[in-house]
C-alpha atoms as a PDB file:
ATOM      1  CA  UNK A   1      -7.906 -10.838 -27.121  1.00  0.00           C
ATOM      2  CA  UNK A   2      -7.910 -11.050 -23.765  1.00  0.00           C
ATOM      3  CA  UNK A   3      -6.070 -13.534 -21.658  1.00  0.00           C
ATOM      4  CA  UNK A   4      -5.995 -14.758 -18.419  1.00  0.00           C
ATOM      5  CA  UNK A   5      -4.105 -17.014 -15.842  1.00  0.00           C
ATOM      6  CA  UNK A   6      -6.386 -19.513 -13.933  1.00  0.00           C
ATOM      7  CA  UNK A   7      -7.271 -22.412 -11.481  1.00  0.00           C
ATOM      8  CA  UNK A   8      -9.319 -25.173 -12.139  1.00  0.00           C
ATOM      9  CA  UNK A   9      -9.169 -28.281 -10.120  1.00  0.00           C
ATOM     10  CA  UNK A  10      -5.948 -27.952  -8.989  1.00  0.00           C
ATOM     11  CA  UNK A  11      -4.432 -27.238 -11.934  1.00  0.00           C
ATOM     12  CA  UNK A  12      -3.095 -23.741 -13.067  1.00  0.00           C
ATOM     13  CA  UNK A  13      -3.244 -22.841 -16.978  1.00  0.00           C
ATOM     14  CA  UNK A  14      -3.435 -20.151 -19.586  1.00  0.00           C
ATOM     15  CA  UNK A  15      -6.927 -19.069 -21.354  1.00  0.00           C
ATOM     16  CA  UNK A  16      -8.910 -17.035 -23.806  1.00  0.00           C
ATOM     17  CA  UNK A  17     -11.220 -15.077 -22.301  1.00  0.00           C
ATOM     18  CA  UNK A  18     -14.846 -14.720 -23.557  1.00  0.00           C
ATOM     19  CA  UNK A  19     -16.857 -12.005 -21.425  1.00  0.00           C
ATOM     20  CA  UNK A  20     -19.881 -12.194 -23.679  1.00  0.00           C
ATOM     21  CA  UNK A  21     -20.131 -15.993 -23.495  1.00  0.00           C
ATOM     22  CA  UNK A  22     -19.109 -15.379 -19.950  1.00  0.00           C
ATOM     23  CA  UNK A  23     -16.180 -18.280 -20.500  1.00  0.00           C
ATOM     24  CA  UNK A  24     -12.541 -19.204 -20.886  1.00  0.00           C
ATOM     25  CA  UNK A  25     -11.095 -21.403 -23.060  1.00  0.00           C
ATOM     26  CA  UNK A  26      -7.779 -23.054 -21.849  1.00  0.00           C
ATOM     27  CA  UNK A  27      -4.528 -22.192 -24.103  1.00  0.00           C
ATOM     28  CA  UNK A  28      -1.975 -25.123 -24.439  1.00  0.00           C
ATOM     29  CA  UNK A  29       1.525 -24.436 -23.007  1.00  0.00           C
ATOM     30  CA  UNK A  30       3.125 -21.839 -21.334  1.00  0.00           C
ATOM     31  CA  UNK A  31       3.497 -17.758 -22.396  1.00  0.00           C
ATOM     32  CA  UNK A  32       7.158 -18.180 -23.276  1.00  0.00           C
ATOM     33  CA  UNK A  33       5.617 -21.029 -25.712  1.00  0.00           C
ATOM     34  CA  UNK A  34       2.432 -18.972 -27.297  1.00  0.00           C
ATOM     35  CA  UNK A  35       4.060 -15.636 -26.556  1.00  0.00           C
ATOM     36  CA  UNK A  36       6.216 -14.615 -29.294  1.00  0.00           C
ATOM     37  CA  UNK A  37       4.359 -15.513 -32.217  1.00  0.00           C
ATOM     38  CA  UNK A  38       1.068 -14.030 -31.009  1.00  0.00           C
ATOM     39  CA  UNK A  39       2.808 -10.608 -29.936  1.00  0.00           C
ATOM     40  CA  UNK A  40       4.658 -10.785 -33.495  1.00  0.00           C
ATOM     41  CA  UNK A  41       1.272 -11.571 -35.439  1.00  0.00           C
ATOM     42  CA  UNK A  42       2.676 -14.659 -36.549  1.00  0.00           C
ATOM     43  CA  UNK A  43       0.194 -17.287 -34.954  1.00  0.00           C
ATOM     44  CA  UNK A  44      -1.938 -17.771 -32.094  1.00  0.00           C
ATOM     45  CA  UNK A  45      -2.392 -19.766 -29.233  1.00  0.00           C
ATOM     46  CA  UNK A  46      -3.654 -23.308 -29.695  1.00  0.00           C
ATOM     47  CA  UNK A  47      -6.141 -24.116 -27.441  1.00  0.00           C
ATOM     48  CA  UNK A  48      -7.657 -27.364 -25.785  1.00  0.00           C
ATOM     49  CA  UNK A  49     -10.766 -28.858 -24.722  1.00  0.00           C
ATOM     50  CA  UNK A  50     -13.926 -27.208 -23.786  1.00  0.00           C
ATOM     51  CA  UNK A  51     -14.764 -23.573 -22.757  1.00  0.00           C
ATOM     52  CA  UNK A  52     -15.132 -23.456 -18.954  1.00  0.00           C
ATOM     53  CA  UNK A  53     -17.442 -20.742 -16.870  1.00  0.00           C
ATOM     54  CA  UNK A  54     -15.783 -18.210 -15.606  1.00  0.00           C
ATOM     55  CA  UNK A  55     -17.278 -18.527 -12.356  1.00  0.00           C
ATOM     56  CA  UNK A  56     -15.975 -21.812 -12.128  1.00  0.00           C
ATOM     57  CA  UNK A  57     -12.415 -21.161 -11.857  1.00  0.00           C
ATOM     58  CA  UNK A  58     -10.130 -18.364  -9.950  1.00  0.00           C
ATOM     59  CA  UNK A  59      -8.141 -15.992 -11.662  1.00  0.00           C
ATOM     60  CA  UNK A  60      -4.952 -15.593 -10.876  1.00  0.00           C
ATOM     61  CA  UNK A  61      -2.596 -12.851 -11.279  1.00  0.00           C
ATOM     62  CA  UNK A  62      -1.724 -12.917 -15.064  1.00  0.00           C
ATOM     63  CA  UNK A  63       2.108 -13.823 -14.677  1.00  0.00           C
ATOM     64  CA  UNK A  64       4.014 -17.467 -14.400  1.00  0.00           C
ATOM     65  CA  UNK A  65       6.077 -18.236 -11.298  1.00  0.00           C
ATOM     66  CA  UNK A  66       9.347 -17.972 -13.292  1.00  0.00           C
ATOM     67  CA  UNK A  67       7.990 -14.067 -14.295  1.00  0.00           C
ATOM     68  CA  UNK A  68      10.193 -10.856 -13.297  1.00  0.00           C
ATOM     69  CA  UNK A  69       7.747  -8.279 -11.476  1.00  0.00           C
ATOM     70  CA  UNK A  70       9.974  -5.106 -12.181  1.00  0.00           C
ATOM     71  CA  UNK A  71       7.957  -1.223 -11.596  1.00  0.00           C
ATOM     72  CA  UNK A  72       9.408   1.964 -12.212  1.00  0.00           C
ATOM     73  CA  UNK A  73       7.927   5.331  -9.911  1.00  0.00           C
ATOM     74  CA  UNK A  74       7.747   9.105 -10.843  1.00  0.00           C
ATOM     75  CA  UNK A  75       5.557   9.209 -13.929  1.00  0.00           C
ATOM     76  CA  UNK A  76       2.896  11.257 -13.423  1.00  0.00           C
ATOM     77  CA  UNK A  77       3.607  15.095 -12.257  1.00  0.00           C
ATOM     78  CA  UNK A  78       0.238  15.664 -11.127  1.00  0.00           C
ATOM     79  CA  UNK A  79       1.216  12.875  -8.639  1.00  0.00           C
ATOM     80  CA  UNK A  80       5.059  14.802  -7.813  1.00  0.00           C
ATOM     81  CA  UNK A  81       3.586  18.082  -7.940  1.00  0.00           C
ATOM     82  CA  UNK A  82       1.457  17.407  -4.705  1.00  0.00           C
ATOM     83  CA  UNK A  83       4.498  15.679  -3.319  1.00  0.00           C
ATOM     84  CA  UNK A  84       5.794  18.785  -3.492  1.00  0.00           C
ATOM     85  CA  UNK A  85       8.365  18.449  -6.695  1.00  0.00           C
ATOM     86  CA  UNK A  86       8.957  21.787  -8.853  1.00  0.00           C
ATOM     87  CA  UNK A  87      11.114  20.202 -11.189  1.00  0.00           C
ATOM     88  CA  UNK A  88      10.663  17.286 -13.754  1.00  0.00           C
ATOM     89  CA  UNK A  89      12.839  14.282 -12.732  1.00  0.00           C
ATOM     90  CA  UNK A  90      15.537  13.654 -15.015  1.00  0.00           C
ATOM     91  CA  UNK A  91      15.120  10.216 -15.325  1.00  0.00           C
ATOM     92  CA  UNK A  92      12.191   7.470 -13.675  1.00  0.00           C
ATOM     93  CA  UNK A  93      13.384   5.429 -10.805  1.00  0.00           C
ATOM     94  CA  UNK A  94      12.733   1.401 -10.871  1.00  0.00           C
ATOM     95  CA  UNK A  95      12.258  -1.552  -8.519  1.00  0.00           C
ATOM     96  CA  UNK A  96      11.367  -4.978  -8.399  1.00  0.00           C
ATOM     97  CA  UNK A  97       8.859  -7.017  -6.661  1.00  0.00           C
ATOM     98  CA  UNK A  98       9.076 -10.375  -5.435  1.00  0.00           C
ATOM     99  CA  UNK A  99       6.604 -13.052  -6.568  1.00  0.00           C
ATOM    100  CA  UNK A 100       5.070 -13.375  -3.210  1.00  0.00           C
ATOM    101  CA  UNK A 101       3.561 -10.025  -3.508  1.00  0.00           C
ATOM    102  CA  UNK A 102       1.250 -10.854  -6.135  1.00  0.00           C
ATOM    103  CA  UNK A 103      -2.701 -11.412  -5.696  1.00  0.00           C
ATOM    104  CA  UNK A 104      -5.247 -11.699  -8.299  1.00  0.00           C
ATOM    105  CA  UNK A 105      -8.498 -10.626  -8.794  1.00  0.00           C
ATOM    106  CA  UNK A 106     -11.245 -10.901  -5.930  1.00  0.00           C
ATOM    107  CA  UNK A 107      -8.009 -12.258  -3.985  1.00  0.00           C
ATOM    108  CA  UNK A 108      -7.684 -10.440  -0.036  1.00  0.00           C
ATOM    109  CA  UNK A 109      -5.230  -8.262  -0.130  1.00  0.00           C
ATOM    110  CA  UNK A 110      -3.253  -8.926   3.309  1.00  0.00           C
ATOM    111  CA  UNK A 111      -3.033  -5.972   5.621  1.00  0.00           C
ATOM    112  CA  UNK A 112       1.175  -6.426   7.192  1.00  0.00           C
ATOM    113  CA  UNK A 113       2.054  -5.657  11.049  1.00  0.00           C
ATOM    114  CA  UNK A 114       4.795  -3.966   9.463  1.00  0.00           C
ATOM    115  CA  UNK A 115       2.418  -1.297   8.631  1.00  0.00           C
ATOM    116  CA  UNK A 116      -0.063   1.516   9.443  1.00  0.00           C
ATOM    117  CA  UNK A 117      -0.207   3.023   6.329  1.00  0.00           C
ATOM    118  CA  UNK A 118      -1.140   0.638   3.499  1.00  0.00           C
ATOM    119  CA  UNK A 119      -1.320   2.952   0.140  1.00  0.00           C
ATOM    120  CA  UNK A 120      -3.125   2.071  -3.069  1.00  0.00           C
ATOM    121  CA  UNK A 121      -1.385   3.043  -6.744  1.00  0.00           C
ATOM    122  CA  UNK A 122      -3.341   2.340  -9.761  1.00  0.00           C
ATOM    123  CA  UNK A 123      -0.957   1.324 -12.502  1.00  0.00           C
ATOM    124  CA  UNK A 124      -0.860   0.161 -16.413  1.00  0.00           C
ATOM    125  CA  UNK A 125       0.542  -3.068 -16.539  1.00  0.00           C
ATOM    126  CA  UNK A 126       3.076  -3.721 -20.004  1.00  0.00           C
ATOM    127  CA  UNK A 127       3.467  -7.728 -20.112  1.00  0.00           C
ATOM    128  CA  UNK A 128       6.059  -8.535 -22.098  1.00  0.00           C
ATOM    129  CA  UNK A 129       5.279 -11.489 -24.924  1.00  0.00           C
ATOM    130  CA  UNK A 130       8.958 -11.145 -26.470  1.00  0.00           C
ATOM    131  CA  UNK A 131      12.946 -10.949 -25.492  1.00  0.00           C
ATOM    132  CA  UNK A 132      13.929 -10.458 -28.825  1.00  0.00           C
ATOM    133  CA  UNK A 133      16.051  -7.610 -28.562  1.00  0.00           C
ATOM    134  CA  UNK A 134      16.550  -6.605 -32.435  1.00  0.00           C
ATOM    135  CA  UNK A 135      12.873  -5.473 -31.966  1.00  0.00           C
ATOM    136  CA  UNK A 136      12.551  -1.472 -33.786  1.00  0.00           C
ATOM    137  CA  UNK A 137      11.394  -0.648 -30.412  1.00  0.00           C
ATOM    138  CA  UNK A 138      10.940  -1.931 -27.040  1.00  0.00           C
ATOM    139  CA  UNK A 139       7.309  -1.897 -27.203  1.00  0.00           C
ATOM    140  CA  UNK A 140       7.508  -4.557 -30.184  1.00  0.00           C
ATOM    141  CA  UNK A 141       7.873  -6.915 -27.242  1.00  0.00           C
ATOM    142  CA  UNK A 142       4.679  -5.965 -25.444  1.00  0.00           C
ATOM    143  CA  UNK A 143       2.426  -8.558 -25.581  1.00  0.00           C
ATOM    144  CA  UNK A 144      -0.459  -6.429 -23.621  1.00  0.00           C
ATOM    145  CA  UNK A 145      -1.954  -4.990 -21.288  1.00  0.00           C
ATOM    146  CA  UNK A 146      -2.844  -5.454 -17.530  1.00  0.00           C
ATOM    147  CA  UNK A 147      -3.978  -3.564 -14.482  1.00  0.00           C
ATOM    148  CA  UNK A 148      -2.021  -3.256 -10.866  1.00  0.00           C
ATOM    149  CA  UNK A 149      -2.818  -1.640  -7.583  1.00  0.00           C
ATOM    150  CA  UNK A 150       1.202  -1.173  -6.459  1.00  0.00           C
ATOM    151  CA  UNK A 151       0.537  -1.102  -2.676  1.00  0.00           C
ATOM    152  CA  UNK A 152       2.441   0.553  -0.435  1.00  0.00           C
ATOM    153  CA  UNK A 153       3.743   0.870   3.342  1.00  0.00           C
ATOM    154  CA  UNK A 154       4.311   4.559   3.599  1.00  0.00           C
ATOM    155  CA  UNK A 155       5.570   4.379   7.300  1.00  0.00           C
ATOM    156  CA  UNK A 156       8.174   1.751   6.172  1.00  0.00           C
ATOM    157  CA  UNK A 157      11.450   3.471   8.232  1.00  0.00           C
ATOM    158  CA  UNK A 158      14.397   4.815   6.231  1.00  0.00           C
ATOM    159  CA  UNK A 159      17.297   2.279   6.377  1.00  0.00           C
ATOM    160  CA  UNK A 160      20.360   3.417   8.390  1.00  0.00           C
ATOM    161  CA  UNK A 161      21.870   5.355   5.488  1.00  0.00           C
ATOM    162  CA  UNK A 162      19.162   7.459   4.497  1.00  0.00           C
ATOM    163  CA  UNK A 163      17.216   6.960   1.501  1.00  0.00           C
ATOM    164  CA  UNK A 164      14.028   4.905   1.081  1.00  0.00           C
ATOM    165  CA  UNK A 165      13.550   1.259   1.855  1.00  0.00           C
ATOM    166  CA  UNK A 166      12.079  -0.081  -1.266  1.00  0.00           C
ATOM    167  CA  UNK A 167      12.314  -3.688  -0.032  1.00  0.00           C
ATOM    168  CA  UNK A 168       9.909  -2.938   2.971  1.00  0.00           C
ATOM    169  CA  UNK A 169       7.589  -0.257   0.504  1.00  0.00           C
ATOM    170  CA  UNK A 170       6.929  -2.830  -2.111  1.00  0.00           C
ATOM    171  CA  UNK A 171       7.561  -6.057  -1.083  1.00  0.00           C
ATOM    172  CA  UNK A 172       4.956  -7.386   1.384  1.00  0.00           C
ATOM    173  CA  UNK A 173       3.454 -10.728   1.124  1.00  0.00           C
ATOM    174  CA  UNK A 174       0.369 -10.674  -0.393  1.00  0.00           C
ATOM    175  CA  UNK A 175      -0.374  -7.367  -1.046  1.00  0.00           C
ATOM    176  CA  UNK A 176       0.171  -6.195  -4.928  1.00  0.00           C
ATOM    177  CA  UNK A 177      -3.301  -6.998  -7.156  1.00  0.00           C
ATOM    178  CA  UNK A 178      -2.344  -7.642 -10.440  1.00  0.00           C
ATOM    179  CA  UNK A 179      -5.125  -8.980 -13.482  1.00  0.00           C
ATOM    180  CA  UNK A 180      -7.379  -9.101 -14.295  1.00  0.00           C
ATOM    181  CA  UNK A 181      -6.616 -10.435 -16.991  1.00  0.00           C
ATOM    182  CA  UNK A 182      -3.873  -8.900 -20.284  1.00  0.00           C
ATOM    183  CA  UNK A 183      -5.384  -7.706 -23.138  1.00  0.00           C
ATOM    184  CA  UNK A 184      -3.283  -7.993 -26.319  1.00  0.00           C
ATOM    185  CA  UNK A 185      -1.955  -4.631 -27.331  1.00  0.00           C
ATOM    186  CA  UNK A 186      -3.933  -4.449 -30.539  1.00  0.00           C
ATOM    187  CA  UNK A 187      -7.056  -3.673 -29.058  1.00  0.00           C
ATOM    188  CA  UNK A 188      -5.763  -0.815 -27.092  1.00  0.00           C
ATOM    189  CA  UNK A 189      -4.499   1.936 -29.544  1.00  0.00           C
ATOM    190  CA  UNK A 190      -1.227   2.837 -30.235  1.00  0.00           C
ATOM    191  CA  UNK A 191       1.254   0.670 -28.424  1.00  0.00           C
ATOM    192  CA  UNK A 192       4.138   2.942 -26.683  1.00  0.00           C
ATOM    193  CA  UNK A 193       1.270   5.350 -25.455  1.00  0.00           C
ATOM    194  CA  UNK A 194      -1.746   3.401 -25.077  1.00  0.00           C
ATOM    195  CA  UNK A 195      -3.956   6.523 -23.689  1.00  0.00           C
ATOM    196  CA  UNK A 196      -5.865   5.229 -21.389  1.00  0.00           C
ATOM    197  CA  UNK A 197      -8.672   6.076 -18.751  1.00  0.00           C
ATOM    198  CA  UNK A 198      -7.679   5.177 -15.310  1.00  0.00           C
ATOM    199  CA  UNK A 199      -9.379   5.232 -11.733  1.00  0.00           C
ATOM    200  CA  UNK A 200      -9.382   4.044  -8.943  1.00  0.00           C
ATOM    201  CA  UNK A 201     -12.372   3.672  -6.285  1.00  0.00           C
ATOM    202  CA  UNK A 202     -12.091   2.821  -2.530  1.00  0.00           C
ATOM    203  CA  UNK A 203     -15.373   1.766  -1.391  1.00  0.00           C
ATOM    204  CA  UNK A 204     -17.112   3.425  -4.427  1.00  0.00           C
ATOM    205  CA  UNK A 205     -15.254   5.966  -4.036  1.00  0.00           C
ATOM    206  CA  UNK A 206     -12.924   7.823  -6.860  1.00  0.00           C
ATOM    207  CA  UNK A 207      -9.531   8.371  -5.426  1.00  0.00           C
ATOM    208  CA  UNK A 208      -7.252   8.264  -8.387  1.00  0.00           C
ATOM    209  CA  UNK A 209      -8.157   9.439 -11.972  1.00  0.00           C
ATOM    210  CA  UNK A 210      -6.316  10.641 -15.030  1.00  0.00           C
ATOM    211  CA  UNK A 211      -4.730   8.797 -18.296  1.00  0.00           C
ATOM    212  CA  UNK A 212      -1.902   7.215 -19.037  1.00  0.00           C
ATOM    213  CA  UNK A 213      -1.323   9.516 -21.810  1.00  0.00           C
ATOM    214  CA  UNK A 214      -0.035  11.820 -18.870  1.00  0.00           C
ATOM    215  CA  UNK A 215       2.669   9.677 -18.243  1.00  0.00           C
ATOM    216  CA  UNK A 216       5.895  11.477 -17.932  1.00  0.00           C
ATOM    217  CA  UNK A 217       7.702   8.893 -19.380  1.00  0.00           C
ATOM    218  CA  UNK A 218       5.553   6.987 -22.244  1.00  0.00           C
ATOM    219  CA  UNK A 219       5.970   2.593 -21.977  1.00  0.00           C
ATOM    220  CA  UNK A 220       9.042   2.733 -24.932  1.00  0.00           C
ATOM    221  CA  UNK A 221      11.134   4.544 -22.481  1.00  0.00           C
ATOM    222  CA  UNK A 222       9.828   2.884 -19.492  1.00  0.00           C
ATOM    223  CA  UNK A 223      11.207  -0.501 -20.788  1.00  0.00           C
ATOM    224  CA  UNK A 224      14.116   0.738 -22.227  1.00  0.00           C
ATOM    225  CA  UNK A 225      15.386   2.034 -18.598  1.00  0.00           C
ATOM    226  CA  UNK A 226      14.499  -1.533 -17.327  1.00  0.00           C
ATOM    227  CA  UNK A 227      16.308  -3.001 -20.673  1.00  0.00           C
ATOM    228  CA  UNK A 228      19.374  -0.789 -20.302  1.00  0.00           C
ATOM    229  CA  UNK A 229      19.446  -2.210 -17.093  1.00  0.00           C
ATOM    230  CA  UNK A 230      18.622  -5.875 -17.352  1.00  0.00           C
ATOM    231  CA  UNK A 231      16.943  -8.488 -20.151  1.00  0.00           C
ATOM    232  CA  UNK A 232      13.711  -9.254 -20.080  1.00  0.00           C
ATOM    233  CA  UNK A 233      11.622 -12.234 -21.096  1.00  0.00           C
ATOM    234  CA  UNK A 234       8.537 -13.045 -21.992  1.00  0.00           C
ATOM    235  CA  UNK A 235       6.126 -13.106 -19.208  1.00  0.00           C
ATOM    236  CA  UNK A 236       7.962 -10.237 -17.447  1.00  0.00           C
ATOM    237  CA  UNK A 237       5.534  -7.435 -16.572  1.00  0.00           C
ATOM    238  CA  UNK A 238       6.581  -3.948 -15.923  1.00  0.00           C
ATOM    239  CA  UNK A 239       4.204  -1.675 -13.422  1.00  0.00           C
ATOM    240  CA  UNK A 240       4.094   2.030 -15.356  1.00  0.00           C
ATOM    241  CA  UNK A 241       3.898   4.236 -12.092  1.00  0.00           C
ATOM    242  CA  UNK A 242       0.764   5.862 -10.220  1.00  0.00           C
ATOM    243  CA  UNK A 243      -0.843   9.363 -11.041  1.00  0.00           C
ATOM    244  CA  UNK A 244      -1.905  11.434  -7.944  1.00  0.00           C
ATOM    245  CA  UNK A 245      -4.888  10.787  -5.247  1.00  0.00           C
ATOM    246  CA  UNK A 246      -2.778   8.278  -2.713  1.00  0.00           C
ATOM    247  CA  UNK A 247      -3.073   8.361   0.513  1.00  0.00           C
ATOM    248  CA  UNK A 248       0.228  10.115   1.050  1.00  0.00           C
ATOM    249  CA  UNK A 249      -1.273  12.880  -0.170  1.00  0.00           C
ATOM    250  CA  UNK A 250      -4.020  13.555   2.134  1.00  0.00           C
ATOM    251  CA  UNK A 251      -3.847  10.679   4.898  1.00  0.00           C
ATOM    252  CA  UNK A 252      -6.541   8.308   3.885  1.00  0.00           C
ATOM    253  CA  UNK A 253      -4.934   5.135   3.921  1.00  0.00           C
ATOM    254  CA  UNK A 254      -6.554   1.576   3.359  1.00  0.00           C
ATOM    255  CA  UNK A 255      -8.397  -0.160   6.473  1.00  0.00           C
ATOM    256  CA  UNK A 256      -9.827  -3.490   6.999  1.00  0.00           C
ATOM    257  CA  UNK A 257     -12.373  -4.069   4.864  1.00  0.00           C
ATOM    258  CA  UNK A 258     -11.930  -1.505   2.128  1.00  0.00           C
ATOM    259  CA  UNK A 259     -13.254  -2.641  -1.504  1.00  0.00           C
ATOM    260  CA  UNK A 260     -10.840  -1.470  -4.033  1.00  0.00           C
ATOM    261  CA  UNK A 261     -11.252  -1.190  -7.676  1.00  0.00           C
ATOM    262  CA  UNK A 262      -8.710  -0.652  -9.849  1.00  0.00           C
ATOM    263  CA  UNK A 263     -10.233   0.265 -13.695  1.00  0.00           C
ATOM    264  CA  UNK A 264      -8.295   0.682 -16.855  1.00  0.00           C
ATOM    265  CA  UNK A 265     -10.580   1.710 -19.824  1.00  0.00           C
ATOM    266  CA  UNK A 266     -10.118  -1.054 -22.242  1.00  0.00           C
ATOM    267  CA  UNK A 267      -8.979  -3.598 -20.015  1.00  0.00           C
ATOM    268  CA  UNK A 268     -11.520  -3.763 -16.634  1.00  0.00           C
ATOM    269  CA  UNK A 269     -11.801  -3.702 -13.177  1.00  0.00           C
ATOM    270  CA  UNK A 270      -9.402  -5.413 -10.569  1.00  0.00           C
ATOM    271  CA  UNK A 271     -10.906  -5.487  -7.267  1.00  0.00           C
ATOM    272  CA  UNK A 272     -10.104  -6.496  -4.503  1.00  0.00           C
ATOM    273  CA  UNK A 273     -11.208  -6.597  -0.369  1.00  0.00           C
ATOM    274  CA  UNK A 274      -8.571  -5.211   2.379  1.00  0.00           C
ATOM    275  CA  UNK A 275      -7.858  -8.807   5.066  1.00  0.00           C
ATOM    276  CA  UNK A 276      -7.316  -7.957   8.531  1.00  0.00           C
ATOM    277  CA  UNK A 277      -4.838  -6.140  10.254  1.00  0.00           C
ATOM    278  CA  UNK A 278      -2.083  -8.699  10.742  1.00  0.00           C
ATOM    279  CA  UNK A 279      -0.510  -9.034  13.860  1.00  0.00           C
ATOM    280  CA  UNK A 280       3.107  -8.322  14.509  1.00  0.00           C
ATOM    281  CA  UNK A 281       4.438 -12.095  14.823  1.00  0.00           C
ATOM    282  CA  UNK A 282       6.593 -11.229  17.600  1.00  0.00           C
END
């Protein structure tokens, strides 16, 4: 099933997407409602009214404004051996991103002052349909799937104290595609290592590729450092971490104008056009 977040007439609302009917077909209530009893197999979503054309409403990134955006880094060692790492991390590292970050699907992705060097990271997505914590594993609580590009400012300045600022990294306005839609976890193999084909093309162009069955750190133990850490509810989505081909690596960051399409085998594509280069606002 796949399921999306949309506006129609100035309303926002849950649906079922159809991509052979080329529809969606609105779901009453909110994910914290439907949520638990479709990622438990229990029930499903009750829907309302009638099936509405896609191309007559604008998707929106898959998460409610009361969602927790949280991402953890260091997952793929193709990605830390050409940062230069020799050894495996002994544990991931996490984050969290504000609200305001978040674009959906054909959304512009807004180019800060702040930076020179906006970066592109293709991620899996885990949305969370469940908090119930006696779950076997954490992945019982996975509702499905989802696709992110986890932008970057590389050039972001080291606060005073050494160390990386994360808040100036991850957390410009505007700037994270998310969607574009979830797909529920049962159509995607099995669920704490989904093994999945990603890429990710910049004007057509491959950048990224590799699976997600490469992750260092597979989505159970992804979750369960967030969980050790803090609850979470459903709704909450949790960014995986990026495989290798950024444009740390070689230089080539985004510009004005760049197309970029995030694809998760299974899920879709989540594209997305580079805005203008803001300009500092003082």
């Amino acid at each position: 099933m796949k399921i999306a977040r949309l506006a129609h007439d100035d309303d926002t609302l849950w649906g079922i997407v159809d991509l052979d009917a080329g529809t969606v077909q609105p779901i009453v209530g909110s994910i914290a409602e439907w949520g638990p009893g479709l990622t438990a197999g229990t029930s499903e979503p009750v829907t309302t009214g009638s099936p509405m054309s896609l191309v007559d409403v604008q998707l929106l990134p898959p998460i409610e404004p009361t969602a927790t955006i949280v991402g953890v880094g260091l997952n793929y060692w193709s990605h830390l051996h050409k940062l230069g790492v020799t050894e495996r991390p002994e544990r991931t590292v996490g984050f969290i991103k504000p609200q305001v970050a978040m674009i959906g699907h054909e959304a512009e992705m807004a180019y800060s002052a702040l930076t020179e060097q906006l970066d592109f990271e293709i991620e899996l997505v885990a949305v969370l349909g469940s908090s119930d914590i006696d779950q076997i594993t954490p992945t019982n609580q996975v509702l499905g799937y989802t696709i992110g590009n986890d932008t970057s400012a590389r050039d972001a300045p080291p606060p005073a104290f050494g160390g990386l600022d994360l808040f100036s990294i991850k957390a410009l306005d505007r700037s994270t595609p998310l969607g574009p839609w979830i797909v529920t976890r049962d159509e995607l193999g099995p669920v704490h290592d989904p093994g999945l084909e990603i890429e990710l093309r910049v004007n057509g162009e491959r950048r990224q590729h590799d699976s997600t069955s490469n992750m260092l750190w597979d989505v159970d133990e992804c979750l369960q450092y967030v969980l050790d850490r803090m609850p979470l509810r459903a709704g909450d989505v949790l960014f995986t971490g990026t495989t290798d081909g950024v444009g740390m690596e070689d230089g080539r960051f985004l510009e004005p104008g760049d197309v970029v399409e995030a694809e998760i085998r299974g899920i879709g594509v989540l594209r997305n056009t580079v805005g203008p280069h803001e300009k500092p606002k003082r």
